[in-house]
Protein backbone atom coordinates (compact mmCIF):
# COMPACT_ATOMS: atom_id res chain seq x y z
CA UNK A 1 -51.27 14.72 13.65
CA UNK A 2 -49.00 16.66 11.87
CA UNK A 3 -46.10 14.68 12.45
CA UNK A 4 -47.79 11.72 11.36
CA UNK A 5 -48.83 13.45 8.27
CA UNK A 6 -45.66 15.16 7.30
CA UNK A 7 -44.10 11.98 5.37
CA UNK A 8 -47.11 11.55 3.11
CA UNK A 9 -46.77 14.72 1.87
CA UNK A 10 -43.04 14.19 1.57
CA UNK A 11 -42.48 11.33 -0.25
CA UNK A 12 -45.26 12.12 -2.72
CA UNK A 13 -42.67 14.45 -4.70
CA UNK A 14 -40.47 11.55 -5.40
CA UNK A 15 -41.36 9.33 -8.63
CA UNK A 16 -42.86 6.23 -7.92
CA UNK A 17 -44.17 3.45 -9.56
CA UNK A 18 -48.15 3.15 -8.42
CA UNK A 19 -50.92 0.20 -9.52
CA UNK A 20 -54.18 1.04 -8.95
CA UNK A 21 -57.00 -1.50 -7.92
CA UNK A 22 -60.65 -1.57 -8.05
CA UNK A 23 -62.50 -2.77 -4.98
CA UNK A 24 -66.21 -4.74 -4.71
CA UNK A 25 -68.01 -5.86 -2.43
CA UNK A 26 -70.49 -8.22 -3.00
CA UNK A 27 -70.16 -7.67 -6.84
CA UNK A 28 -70.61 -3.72 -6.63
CA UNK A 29 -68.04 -1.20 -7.00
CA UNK A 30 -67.32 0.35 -3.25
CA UNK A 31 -64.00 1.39 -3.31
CA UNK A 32 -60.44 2.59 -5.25
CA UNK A 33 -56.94 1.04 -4.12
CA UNK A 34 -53.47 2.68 -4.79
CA UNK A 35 -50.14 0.54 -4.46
CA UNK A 36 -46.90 2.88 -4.37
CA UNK A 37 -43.23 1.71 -4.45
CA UNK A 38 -40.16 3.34 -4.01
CA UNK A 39 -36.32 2.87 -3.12
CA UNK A 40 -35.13 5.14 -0.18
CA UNK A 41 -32.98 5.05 2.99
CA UNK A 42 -34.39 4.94 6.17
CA UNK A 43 -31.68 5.87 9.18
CA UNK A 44 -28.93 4.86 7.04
CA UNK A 45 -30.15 1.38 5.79
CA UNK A 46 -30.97 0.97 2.75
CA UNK A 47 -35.44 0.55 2.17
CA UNK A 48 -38.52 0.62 0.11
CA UNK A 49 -41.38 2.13 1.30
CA UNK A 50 -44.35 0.68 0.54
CA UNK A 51 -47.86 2.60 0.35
CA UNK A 52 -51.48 2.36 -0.24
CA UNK A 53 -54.22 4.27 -0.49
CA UNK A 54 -57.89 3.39 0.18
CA UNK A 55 -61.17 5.60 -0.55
CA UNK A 56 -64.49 4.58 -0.95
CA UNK A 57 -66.18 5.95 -4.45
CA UNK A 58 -69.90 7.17 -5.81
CA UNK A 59 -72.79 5.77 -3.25
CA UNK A 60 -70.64 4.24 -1.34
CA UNK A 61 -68.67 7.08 -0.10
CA UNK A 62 -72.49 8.62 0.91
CA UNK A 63 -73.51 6.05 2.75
CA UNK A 64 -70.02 4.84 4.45
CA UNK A 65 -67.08 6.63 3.66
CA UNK A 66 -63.89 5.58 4.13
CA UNK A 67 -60.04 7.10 3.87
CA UNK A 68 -56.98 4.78 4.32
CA UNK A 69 -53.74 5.55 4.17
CA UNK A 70 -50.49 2.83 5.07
CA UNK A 71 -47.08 3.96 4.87
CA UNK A 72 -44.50 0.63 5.67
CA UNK A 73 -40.39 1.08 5.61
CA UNK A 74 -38.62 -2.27 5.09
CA UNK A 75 -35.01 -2.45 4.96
CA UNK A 76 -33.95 -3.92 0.74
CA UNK A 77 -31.92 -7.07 2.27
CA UNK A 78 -33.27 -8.61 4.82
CA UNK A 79 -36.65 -7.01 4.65
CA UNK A 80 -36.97 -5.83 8.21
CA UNK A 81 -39.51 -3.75 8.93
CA UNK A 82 -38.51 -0.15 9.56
CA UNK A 83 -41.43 2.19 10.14
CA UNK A 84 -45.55 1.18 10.31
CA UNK A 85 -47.62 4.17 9.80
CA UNK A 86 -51.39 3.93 9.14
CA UNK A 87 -54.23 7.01 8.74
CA UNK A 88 -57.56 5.92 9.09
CA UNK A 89 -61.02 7.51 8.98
CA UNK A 90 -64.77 5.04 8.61
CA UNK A 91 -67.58 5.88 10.46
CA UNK A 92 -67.50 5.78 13.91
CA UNK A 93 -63.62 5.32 13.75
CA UNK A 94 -60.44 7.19 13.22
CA UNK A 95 -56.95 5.57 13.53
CA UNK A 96 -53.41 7.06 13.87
CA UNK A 97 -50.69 4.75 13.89
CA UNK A 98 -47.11 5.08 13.66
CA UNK A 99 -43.84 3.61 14.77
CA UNK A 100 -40.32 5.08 16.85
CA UNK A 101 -37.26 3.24 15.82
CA UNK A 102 -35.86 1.97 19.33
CA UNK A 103 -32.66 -0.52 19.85
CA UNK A 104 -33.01 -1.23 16.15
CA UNK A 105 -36.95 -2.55 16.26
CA UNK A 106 -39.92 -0.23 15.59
CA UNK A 107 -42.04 0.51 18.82
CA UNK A 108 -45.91 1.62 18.49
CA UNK A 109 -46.04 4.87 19.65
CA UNK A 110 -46.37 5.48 23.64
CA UNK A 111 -46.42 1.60 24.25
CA UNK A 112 -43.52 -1.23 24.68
CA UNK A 113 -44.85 -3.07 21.74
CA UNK A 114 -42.38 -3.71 18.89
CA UNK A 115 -42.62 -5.50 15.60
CA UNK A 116 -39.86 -8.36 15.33
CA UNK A 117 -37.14 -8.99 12.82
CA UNK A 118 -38.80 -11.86 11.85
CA UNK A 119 -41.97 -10.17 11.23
CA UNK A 120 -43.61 -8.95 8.11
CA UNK A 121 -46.48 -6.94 7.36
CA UNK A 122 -49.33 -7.92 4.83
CA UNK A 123 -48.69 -4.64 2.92
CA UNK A 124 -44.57 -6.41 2.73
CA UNK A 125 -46.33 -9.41 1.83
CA UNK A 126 -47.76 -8.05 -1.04
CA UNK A 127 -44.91 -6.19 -2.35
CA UNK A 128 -42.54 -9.34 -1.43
CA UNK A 129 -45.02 -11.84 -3.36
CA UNK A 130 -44.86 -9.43 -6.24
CA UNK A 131 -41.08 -9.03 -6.72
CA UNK A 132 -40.45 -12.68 -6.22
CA UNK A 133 -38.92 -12.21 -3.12
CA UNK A 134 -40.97 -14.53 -0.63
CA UNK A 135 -38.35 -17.56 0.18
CA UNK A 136 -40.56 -18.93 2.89
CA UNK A 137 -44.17 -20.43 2.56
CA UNK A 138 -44.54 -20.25 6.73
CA UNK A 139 -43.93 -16.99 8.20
CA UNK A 140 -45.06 -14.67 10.62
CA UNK A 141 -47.39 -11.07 9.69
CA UNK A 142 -47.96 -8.77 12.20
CA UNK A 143 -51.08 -6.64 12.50
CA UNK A 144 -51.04 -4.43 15.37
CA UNK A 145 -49.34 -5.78 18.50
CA UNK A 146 -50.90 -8.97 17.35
CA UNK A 147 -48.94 -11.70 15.60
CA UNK A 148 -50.51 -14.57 12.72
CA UNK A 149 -49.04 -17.87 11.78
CA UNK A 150 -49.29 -17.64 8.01
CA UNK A 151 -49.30 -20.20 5.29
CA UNK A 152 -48.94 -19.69 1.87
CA UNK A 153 -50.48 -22.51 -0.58
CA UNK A 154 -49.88 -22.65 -4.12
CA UNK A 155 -52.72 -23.16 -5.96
CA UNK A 156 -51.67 -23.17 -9.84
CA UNK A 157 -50.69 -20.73 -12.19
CA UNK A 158 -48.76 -20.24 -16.12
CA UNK A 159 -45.40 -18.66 -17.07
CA UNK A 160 -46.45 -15.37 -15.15
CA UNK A 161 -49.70 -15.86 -13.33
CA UNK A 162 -49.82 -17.34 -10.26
CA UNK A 163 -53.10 -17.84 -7.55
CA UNK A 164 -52.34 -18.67 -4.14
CA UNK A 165 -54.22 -19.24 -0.84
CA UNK A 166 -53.39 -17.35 2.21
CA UNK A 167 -53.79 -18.95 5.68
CA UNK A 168 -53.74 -16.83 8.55
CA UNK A 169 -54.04 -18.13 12.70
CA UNK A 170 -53.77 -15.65 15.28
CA UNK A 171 -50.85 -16.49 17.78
CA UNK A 172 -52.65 -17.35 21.46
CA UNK A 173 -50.39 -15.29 24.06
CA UNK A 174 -51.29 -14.00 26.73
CA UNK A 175 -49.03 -11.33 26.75
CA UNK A 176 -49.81 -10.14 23.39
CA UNK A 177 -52.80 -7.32 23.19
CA UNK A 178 -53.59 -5.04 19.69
CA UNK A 179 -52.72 -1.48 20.21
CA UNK A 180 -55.88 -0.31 18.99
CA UNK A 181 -59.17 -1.84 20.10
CA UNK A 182 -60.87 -1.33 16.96
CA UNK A 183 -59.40 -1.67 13.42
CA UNK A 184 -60.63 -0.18 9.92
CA UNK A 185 -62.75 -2.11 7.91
CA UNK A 186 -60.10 -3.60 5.30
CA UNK A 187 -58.22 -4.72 8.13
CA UNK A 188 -60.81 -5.95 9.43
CA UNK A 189 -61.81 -7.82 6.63
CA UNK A 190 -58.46 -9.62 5.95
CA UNK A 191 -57.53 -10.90 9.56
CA UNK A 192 -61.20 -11.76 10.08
CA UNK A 193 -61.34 -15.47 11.39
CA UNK A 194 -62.15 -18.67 9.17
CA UNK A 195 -61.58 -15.97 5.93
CA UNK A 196 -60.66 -17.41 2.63
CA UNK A 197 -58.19 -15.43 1.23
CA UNK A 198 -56.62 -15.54 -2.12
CA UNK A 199 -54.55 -13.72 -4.29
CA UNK A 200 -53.16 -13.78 -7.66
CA UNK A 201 -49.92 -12.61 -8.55
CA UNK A 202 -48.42 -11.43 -11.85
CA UNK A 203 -44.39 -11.84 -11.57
CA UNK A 204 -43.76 -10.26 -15.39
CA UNK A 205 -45.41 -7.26 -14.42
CA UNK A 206 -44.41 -7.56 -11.10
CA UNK A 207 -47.97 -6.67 -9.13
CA UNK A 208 -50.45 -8.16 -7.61
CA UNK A 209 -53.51 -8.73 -10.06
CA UNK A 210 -56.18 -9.54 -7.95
CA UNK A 211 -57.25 -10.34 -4.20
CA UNK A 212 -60.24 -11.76 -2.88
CA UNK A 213 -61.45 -12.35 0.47
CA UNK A 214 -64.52 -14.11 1.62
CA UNK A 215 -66.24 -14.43 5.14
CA UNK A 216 -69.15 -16.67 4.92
CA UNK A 217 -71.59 -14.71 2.71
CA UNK A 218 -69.26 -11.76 2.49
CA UNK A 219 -66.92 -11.57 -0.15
CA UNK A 220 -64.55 -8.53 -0.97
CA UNK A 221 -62.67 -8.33 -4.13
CA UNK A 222 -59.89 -5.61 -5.64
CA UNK A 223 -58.42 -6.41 -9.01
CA UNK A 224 -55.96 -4.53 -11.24
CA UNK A 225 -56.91 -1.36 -13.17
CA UNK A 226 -54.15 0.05 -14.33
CA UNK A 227 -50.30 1.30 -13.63
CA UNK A 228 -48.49 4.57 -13.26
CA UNK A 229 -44.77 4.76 -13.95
């Protein structure tokens, strides 16, 4: 635990540009969403870490509290993933994460699972949508041991606002399993099957503005508050 804590604490000393988000469910206020960026180098390569930070809020945090915290190390160039690391705590469930650099991929910890070159996270996506710096519309995200066929559709936009629709497919392999058997509830939420999922980017600011995702009758929303720097 503590070693899984340790670079939270760490890299919190070090400026950082954060956006914060607010999150509804169902049109009511549930939640509060942190996005953190930073330069750094990560065994001698050159990275940004990327961050969030979940917590429910108000009646919501009563009834079904929630704590998420996802720390993801991509190398600047090629945008590699270096280092997954994810704290979570919902009812019923509490997650810890993180990733050994091995042969130059990172492993899940006490399994033979990596995360490929090739693969990006949905945390990278976010960051790499927001910076410009997606070049393909097909690509792979990872989530877990498990791998998605991903789509990206443009859907419209101005000089700086742009909405997009996010396709995901789970990858059928039989040798492919999820390290953990049950996920939090965001995670849970964007992955989940037959999901619409769109998001709306802002490239002068350079953040995401909003994101919405809707199962059937479910639909969960987060939407730009407001920026540190």
């Amino acid at each position: 635990m503590i070693k899984v804590l340790l670079p939270f604490i760490f890299i919190s000393f070090f400026y950082a540009s954060t956006h914060h988000y607010q999150v509804e469910f169902m049109g009511i206020n549930v939640a509060k969403v942190s996005m953190t960026h930073r330069d750094t180098t990560f065994d001698q390569i050159p990275a940004t870490i990327v961050e969030f930070f979940a917590s429910t809020e108000a009646v919501s945090n009563f009834f079904y509290p929630v704590d998420n915290r996802y720390e993801i190390i991509h190398s600047t160039d090629m945008h590699q993933i270096l280092s997954f690391k994810k704290i979570t705590t919902q009812p019923g469930l509490n997650n810890e994460l993180f990733t050994s650099l091995k042969d130059n991929l990172p492993y899940y910890h006490d399994s033979q699972v990596p995360i490929s070159n090739e693969d990006i996270t949905i945390f990278t996506l976010f960051h790499l949508l927001a910076y410009n710096l997606l070049d393909n519309e097909e690509f792979t995200i990872e989530r877990e041991g498990l791998q998605y066929n991903a789509i990206l559709i443009a859907m419209g936009g101005n000089d700086s606002l742009y909405k997009y629709k996010l396709d995901l497919v789970e990858q059928s392999s039989k040798n492919k399993i999820g390290i953990l058997e049950h996920t939090d509830i965001f995670t849970w939420a964007v992955f989940k099957k037959n999901a619409v999922r769109t998001i709306w980017v802002n490239t002068s600011e350079q953040r995401i503005e909003k994101c919405n995702f809707n199962v059937g009758l479910f639909s969960l929303t987060a939407e730009y508050l407001f920026s540190d720097e």
